[in-house]
PDB file of N, CA and C in Angstrom:
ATOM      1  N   UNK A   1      24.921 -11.978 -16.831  1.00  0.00           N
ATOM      2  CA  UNK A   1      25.101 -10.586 -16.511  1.00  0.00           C
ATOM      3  C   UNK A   1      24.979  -9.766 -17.787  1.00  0.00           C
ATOM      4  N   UNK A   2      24.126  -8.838 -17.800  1.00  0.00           N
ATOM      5  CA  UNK A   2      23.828  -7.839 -18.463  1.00  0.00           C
ATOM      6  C   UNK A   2      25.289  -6.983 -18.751  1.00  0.00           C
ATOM      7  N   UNK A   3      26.024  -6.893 -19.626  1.00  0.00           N
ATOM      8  CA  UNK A   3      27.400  -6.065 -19.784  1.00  0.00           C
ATOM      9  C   UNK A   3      27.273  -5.346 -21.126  1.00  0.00           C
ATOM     10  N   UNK A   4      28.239  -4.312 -21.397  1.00  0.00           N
ATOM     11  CA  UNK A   4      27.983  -3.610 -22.663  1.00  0.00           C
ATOM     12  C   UNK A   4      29.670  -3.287 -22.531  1.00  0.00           C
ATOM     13  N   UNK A   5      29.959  -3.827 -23.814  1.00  0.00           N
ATOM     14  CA  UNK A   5      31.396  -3.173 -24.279  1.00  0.00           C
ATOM     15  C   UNK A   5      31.699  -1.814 -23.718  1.00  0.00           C
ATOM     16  N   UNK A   6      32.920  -1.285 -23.405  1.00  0.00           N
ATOM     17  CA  UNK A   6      33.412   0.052 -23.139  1.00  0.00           C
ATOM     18  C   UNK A   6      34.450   0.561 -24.583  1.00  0.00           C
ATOM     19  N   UNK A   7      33.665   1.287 -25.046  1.00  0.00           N
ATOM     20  CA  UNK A   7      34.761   1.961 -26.872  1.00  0.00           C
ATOM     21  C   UNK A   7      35.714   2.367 -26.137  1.00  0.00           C
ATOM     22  N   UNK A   8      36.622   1.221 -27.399  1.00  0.00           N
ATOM     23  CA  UNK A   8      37.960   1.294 -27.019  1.00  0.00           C
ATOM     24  C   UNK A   8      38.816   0.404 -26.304  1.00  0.00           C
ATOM     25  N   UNK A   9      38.434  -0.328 -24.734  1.00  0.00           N
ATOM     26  CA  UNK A   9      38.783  -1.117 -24.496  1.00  0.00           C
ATOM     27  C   UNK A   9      38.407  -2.323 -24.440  1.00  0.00           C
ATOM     28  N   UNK A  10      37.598  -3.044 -25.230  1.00  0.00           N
ATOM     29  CA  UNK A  10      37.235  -3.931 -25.265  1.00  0.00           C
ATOM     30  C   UNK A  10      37.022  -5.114 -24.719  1.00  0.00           C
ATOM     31  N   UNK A  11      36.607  -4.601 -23.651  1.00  0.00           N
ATOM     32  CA  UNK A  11      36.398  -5.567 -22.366  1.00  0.00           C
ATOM     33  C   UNK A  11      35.007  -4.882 -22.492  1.00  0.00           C
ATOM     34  N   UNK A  12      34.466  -5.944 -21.491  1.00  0.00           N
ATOM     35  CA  UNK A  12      32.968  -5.596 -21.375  1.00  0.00           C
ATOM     36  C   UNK A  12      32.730  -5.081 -19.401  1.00  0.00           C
ATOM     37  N   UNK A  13      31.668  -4.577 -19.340  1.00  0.00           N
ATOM     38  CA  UNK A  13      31.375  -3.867 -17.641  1.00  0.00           C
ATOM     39  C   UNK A  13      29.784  -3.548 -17.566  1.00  0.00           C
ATOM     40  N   UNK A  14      30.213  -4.314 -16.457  1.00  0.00           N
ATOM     41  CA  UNK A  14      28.758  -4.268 -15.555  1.00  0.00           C
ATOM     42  C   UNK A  14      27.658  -3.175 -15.556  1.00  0.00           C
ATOM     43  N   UNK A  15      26.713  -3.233 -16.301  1.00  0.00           N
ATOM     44  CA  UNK A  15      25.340  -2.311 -15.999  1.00  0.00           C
ATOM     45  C   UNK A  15      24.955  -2.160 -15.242  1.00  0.00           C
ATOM     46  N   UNK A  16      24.877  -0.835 -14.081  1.00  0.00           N
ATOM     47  CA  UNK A  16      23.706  -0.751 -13.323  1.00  0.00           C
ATOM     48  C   UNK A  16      22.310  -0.991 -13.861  1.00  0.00           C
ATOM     49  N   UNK A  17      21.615  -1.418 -12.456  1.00  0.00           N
ATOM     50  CA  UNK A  17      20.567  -1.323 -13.074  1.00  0.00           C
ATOM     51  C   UNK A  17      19.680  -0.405 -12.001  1.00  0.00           C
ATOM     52  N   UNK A  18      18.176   0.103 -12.349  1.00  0.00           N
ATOM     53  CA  UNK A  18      17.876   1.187 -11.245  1.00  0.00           C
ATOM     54  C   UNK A  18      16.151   0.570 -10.788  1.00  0.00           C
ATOM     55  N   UNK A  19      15.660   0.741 -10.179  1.00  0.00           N
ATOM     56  CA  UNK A  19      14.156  -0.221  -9.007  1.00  0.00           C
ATOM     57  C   UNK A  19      13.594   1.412  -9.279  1.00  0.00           C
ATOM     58  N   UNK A  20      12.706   1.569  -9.952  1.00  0.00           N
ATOM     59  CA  UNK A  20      11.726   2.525  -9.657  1.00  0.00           C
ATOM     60  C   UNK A  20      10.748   2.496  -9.094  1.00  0.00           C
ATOM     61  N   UNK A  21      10.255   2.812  -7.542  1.00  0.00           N
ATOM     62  CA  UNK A  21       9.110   2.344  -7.677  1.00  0.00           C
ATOM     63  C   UNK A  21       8.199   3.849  -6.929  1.00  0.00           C
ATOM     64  N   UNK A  22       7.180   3.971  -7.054  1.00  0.00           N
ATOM     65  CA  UNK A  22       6.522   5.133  -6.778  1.00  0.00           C
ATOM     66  C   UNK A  22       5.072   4.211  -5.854  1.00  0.00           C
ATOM     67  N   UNK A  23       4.364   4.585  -4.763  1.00  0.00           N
ATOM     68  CA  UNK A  23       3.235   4.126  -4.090  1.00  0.00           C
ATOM     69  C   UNK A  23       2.092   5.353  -3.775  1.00  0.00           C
ATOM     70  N   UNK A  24       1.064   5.080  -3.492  1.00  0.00           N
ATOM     71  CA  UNK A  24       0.021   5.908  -2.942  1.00  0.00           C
ATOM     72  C   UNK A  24      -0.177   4.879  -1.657  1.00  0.00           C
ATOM     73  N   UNK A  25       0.255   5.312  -0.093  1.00  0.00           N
ATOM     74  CA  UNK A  25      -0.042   4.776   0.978  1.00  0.00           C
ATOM     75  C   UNK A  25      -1.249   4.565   1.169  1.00  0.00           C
ATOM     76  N   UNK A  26      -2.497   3.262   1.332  1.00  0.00           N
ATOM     77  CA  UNK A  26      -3.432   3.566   1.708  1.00  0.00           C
ATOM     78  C   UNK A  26      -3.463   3.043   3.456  1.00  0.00           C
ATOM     79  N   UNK A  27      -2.986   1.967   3.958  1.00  0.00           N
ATOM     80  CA  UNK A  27      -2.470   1.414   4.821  1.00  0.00           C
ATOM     81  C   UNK A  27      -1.192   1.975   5.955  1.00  0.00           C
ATOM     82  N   UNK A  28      -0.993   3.193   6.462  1.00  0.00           N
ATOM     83  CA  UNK A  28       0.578   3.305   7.033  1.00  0.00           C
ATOM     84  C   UNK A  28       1.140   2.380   8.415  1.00  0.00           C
ATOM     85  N   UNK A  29      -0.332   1.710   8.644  1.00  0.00           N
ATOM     86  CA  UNK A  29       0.435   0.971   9.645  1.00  0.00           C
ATOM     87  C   UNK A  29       0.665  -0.379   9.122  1.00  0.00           C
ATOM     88  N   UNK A  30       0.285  -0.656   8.473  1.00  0.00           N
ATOM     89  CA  UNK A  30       0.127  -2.315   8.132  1.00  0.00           C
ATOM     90  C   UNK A  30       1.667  -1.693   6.671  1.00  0.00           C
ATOM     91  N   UNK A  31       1.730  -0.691   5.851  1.00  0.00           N
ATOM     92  CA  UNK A  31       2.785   0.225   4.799  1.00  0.00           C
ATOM     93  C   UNK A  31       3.912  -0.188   6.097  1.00  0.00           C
ATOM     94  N   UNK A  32       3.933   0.373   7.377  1.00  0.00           N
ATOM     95  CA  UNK A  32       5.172   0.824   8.251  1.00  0.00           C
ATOM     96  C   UNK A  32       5.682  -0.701   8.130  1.00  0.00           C
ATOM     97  N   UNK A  33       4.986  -1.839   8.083  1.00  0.00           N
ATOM     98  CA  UNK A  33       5.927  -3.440   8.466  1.00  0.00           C
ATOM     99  C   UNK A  33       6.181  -3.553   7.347  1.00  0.00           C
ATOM    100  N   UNK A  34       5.701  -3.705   6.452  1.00  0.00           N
ATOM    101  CA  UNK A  34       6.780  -3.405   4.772  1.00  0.00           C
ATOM    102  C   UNK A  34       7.528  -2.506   4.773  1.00  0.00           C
ATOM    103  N   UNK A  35       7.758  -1.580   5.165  1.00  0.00           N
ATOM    104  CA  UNK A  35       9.079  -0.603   5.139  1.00  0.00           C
ATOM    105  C   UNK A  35      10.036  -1.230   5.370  1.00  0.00           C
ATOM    106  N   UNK A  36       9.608  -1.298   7.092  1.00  0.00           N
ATOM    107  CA  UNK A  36      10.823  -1.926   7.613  1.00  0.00           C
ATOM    108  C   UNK A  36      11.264  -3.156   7.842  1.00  0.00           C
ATOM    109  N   UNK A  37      11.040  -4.029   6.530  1.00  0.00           N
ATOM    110  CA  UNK A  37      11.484  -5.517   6.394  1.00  0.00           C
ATOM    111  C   UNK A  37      12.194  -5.001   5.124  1.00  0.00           C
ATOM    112  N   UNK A  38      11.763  -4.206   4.126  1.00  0.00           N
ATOM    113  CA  UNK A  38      12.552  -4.239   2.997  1.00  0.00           C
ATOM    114  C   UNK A  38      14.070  -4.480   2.740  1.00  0.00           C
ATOM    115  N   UNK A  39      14.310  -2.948   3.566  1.00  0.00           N
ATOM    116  CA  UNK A  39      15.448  -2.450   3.356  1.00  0.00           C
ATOM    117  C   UNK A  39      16.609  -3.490   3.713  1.00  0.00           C
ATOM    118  N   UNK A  40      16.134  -4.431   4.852  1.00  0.00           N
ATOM    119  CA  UNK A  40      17.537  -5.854   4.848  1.00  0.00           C
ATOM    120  C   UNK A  40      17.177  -6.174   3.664  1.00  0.00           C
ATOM    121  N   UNK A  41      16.363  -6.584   2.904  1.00  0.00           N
ATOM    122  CA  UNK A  41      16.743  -7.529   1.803  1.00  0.00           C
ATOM    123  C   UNK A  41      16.953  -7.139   0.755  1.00  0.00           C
ATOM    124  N   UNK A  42      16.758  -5.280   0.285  1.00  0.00           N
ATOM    125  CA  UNK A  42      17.908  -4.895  -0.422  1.00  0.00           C
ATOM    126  C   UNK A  42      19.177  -4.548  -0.447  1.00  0.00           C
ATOM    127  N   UNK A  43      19.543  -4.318   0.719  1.00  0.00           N
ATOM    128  CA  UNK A  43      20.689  -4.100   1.142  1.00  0.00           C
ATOM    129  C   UNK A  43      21.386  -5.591   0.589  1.00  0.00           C
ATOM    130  N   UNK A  44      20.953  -6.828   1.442  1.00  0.00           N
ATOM    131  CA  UNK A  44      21.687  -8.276   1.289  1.00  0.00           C
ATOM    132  C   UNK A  44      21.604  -8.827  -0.263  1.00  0.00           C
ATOM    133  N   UNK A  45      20.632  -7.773  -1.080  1.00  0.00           N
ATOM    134  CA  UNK A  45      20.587  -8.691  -2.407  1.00  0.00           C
ATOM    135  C   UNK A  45      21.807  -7.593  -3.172  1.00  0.00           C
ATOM    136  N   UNK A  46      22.488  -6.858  -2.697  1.00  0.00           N
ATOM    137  CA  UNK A  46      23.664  -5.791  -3.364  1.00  0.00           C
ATOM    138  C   UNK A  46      22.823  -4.573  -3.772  1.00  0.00           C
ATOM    139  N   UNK A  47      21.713  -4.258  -3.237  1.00  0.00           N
ATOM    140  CA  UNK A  47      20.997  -3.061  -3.339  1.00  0.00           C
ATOM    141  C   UNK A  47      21.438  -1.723  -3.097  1.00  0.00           C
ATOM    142  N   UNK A  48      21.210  -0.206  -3.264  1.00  0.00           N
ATOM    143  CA  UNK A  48      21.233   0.326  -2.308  1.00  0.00           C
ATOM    144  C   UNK A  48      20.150   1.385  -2.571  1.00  0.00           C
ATOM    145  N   UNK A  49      20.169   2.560  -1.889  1.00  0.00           N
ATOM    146  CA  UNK A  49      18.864   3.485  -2.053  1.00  0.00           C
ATOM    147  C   UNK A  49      19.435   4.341  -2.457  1.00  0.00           C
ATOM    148  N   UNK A  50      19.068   5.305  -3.530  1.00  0.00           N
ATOM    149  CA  UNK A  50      19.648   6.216  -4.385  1.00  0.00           C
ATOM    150  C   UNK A  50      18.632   7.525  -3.657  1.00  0.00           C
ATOM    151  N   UNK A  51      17.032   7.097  -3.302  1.00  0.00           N
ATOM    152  CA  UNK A  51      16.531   8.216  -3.271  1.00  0.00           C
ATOM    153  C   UNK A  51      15.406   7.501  -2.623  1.00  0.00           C
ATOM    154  N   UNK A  52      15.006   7.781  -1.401  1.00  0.00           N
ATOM    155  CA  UNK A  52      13.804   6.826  -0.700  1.00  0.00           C
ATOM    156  C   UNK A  52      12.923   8.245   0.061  1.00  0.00           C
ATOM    157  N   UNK A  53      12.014   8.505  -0.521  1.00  0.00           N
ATOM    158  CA  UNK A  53      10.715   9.615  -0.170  1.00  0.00           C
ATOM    159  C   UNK A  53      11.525  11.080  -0.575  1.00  0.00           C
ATOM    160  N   UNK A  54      11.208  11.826   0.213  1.00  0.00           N
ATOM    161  CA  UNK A  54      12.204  13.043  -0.142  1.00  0.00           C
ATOM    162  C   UNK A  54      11.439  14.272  -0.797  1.00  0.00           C
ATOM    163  N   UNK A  55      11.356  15.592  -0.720  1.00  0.00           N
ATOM    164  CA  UNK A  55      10.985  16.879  -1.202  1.00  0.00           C
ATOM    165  C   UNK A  55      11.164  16.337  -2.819  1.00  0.00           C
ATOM    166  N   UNK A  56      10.063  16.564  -3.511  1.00  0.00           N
ATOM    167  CA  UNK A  56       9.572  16.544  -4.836  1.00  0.00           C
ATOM    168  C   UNK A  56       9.335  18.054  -5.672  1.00  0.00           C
ATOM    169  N   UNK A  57      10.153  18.742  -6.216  1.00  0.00           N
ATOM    170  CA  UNK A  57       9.727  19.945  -7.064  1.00  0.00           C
ATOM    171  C   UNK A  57       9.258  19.368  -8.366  1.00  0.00           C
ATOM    172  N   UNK A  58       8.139  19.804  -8.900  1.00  0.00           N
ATOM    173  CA  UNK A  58       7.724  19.340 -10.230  1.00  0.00           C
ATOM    174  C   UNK A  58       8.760  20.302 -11.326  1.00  0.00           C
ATOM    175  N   UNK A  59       9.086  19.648 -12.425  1.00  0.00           N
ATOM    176  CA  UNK A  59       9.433  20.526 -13.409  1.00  0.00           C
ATOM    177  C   UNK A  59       8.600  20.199 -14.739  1.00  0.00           C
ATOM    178  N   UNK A  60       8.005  19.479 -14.735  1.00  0.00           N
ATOM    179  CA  UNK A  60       7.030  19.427 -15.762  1.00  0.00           C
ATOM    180  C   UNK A  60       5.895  18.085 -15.613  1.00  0.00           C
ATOM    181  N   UNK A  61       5.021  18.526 -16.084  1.00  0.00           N
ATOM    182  CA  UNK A  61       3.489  17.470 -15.512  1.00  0.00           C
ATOM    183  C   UNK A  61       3.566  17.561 -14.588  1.00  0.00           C
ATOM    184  N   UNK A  62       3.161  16.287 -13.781  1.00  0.00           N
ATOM    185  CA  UNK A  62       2.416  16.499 -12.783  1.00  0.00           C
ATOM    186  C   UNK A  62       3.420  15.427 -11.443  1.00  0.00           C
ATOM    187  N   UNK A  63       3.408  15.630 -10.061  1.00  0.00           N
ATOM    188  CA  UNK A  63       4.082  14.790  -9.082  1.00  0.00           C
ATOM    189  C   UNK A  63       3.687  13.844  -8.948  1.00  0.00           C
ATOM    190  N   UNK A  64       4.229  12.763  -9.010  1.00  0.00           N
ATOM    191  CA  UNK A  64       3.518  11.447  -8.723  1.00  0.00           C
ATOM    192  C   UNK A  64       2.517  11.106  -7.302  1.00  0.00           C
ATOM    193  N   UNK A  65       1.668  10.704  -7.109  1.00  0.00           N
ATOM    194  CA  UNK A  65       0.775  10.603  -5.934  1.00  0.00           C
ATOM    195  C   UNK A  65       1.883  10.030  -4.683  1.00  0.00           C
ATOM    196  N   UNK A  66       1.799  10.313  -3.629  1.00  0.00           N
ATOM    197  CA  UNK A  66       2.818   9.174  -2.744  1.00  0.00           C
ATOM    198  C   UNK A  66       4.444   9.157  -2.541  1.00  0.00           C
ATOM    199  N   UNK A  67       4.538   8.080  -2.334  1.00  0.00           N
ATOM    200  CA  UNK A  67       6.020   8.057  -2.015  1.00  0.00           C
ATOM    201  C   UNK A  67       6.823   7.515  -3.458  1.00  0.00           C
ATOM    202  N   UNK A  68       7.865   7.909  -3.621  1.00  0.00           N
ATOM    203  CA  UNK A  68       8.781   7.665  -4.671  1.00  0.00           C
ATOM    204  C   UNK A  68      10.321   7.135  -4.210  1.00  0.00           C
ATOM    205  N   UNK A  69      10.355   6.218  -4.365  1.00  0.00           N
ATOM    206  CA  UNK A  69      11.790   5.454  -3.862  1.00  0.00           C
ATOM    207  C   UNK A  69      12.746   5.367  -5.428  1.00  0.00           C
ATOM    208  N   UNK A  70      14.667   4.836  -5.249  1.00  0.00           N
ATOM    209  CA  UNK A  70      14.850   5.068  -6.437  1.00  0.00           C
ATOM    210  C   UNK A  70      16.033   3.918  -6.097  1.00  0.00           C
ATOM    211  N   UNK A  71      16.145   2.665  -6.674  1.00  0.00           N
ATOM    212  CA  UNK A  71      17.395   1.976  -5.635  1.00  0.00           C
ATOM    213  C   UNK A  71      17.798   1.199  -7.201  1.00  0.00           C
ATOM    214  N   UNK A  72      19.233   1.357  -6.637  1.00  0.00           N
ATOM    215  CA  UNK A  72      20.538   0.829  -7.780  1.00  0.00           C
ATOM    216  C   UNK A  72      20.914  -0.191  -7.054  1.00  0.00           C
ATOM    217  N   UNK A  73      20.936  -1.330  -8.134  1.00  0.00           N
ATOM    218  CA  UNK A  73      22.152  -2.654  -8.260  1.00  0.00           C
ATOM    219  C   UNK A  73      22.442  -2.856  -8.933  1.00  0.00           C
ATOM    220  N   UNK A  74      23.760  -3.710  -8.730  1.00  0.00           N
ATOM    221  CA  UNK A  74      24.804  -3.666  -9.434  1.00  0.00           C
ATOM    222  C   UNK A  74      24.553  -4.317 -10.993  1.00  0.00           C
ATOM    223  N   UNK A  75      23.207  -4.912 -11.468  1.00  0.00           N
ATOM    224  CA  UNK A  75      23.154  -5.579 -12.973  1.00  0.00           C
ATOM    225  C   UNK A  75      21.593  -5.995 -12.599  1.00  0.00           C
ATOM    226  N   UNK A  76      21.139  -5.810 -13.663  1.00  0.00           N
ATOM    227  CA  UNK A  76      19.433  -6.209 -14.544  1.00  0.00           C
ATOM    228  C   UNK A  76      19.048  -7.246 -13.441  1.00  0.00           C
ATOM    229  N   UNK A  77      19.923  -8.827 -13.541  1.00  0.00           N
ATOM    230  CA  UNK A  77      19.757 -10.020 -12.943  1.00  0.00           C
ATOM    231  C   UNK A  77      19.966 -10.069 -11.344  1.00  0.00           C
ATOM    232  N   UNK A  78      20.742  -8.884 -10.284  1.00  0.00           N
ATOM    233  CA  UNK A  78      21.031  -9.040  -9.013  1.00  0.00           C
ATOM    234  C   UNK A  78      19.366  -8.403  -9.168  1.00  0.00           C
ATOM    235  N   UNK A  79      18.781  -6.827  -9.626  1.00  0.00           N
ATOM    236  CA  UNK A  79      17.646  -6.528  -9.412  1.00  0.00           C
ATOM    237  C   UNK A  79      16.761  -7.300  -9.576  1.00  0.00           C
ATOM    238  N   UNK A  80      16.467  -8.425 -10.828  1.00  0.00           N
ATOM    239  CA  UNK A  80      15.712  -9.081 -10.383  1.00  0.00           C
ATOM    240  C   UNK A  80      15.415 -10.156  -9.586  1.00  0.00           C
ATOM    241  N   UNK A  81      16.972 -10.906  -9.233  1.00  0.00           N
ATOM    242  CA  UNK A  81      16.593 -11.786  -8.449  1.00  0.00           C
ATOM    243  C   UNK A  81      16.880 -11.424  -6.974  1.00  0.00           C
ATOM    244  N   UNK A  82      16.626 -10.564  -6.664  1.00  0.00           N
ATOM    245  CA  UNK A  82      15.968  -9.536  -5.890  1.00  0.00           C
ATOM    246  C   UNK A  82      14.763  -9.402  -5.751  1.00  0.00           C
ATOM    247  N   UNK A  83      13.913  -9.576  -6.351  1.00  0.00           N
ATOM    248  CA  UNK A  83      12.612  -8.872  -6.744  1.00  0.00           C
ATOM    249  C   UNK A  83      12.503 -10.488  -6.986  1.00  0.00           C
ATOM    250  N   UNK A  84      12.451 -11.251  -7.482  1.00  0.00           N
ATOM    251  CA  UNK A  84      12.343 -12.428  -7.648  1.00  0.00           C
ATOM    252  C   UNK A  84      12.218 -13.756  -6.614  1.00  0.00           C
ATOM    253  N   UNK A  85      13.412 -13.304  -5.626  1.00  0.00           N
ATOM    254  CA  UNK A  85      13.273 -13.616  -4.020  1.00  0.00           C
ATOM    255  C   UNK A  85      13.170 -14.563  -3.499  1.00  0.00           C
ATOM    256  N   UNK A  86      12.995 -15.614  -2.528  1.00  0.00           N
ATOM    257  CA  UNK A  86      11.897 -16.031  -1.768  1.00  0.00           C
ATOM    258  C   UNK A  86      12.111 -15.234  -0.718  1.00  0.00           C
ATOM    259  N   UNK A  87      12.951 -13.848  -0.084  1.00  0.00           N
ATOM    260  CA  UNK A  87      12.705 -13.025   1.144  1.00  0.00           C
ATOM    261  C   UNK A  87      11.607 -11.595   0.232  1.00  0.00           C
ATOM    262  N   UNK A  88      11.897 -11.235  -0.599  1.00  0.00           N
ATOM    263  CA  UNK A  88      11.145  -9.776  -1.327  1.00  0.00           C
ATOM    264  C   UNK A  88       9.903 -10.523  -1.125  1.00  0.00           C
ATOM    265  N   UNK A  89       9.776 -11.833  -2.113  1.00  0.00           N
ATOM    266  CA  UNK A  89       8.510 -12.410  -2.135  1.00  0.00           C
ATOM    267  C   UNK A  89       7.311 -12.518  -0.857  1.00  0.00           C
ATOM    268  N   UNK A  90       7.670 -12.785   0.216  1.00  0.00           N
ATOM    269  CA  UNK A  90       7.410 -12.398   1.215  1.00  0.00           C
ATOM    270  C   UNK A  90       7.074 -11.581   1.526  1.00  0.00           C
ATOM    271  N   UNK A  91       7.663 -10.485   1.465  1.00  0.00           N
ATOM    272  CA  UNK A  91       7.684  -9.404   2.138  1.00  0.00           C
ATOM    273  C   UNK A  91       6.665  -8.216   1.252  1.00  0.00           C
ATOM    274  N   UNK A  92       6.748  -8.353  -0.142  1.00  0.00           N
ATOM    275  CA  UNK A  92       5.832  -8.086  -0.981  1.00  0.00           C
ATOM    276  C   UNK A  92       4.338  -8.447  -0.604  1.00  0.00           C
ATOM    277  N   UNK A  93       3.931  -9.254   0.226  1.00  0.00           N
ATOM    278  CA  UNK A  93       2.652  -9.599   0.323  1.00  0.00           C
ATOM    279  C   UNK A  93       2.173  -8.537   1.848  1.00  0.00           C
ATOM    280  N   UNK A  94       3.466  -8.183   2.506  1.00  0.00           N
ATOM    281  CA  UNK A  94       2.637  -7.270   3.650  1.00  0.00           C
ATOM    282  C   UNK A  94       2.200  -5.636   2.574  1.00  0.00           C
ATOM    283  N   UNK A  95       2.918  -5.512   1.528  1.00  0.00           N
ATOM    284  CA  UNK A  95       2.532  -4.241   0.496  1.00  0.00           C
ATOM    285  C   UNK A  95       1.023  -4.614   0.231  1.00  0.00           C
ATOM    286  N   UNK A  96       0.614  -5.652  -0.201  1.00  0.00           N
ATOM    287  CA  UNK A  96      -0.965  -5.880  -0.768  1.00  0.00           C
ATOM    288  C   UNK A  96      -1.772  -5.286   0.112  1.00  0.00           C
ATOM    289  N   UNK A  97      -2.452  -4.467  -0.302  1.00  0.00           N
ATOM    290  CA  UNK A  97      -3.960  -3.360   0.436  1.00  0.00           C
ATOM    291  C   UNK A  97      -3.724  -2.553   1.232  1.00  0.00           C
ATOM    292  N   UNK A  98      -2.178  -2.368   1.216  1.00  0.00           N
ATOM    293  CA  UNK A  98      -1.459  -1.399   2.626  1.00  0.00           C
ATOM    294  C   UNK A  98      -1.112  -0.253   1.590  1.00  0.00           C
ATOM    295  N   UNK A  99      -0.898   0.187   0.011  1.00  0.00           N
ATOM    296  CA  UNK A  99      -0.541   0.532  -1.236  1.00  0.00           C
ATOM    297  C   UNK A  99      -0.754   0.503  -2.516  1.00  0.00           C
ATOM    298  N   UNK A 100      -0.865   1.490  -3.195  1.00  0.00           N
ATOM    299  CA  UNK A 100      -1.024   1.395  -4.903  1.00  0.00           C
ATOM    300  C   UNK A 100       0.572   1.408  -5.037  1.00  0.00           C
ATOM    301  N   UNK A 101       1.113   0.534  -5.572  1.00  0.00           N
ATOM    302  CA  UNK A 101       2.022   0.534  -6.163  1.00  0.00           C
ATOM    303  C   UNK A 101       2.143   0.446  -7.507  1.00  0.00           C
ATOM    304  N   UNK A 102       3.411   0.981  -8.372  1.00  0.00           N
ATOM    305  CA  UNK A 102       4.021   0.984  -9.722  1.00  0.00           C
ATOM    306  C   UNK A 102       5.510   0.750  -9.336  1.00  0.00           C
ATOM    307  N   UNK A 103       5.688  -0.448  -9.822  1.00  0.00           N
ATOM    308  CA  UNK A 103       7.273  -0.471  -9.920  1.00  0.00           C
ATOM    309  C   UNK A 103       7.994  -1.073 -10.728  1.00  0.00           C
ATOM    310  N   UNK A 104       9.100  -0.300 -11.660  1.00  0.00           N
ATOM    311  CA  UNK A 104       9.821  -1.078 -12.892  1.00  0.00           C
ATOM    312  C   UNK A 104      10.954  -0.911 -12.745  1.00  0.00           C
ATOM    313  N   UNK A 105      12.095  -1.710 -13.584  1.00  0.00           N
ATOM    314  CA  UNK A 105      13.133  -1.813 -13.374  1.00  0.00           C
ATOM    315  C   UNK A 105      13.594  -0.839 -15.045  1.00  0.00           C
ATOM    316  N   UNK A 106      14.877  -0.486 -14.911  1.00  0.00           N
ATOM    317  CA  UNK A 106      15.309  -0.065 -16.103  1.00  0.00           C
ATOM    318  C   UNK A 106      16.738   0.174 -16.052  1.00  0.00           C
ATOM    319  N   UNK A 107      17.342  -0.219 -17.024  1.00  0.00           N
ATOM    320  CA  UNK A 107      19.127  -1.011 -17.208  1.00  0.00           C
ATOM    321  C   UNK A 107      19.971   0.687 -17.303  1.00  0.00           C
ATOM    322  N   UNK A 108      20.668   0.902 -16.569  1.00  0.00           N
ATOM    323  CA  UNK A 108      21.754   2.307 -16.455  1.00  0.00           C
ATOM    324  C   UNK A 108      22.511   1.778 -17.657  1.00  0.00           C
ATOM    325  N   UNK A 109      23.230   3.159 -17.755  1.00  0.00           N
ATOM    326  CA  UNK A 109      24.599   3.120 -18.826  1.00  0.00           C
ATOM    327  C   UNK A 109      26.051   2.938 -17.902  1.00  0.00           C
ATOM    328  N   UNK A 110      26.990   3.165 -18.668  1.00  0.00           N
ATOM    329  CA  UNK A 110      28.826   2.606 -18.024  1.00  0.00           C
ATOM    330  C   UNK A 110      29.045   4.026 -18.540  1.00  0.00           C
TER     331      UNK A 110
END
């Protein structure tokens, strides 16, 4: 587990960690059965959705093409072995030619 001291008490605590991922739909029907397989297996890997599609105002550059999802768990290692899988893994292959995807992970603060 990914942990970072707290100044002062010297114990250590759990990092979020955050799933960025942004798509350009090219597929929405073959996109719609990846949707809706995901969400059980982030939910069951300690996932949750911070921000899944949603009204986009630009404040500087440019909007990303597509859909923009934004999902927190609880440490670096639940996200990736999450993403790591043998259910994501799966389920990742109905995304192939249904989507342009970009998706990275990146470690929150305490």
């Amino acid at each position: 587990m990914i942990c970072e001291s707290q100044p002062g008490a010297g114990s250590e605590v759990a990092v979020p960690a955050y799933v960025v991922y942004q798509a350009e739909i090219t597929d929405p029907e073959r996109y719609e059965q990846y949707r809706t397989r995901v969400s059980p297996s982030i939910l069951a890997a300690g996932g949750r959705y911070l921000v899944r599609g949603g009204d986009v105002e630009v404040l500087e550059g440019e909007a990303p093409a597509g859909r923009t999802v934004l999902l927190e768990f609880p440490t670096m290692e639940d996200a990736l072995q999450w993403y790591r899988g043998d259910a994501y893994t799966e389920i990742r292959k109905l995304r192939v030619g249904a989507a342009k995807a970009r998706m990275y992970l990146v470690g929150g603060v305490t």
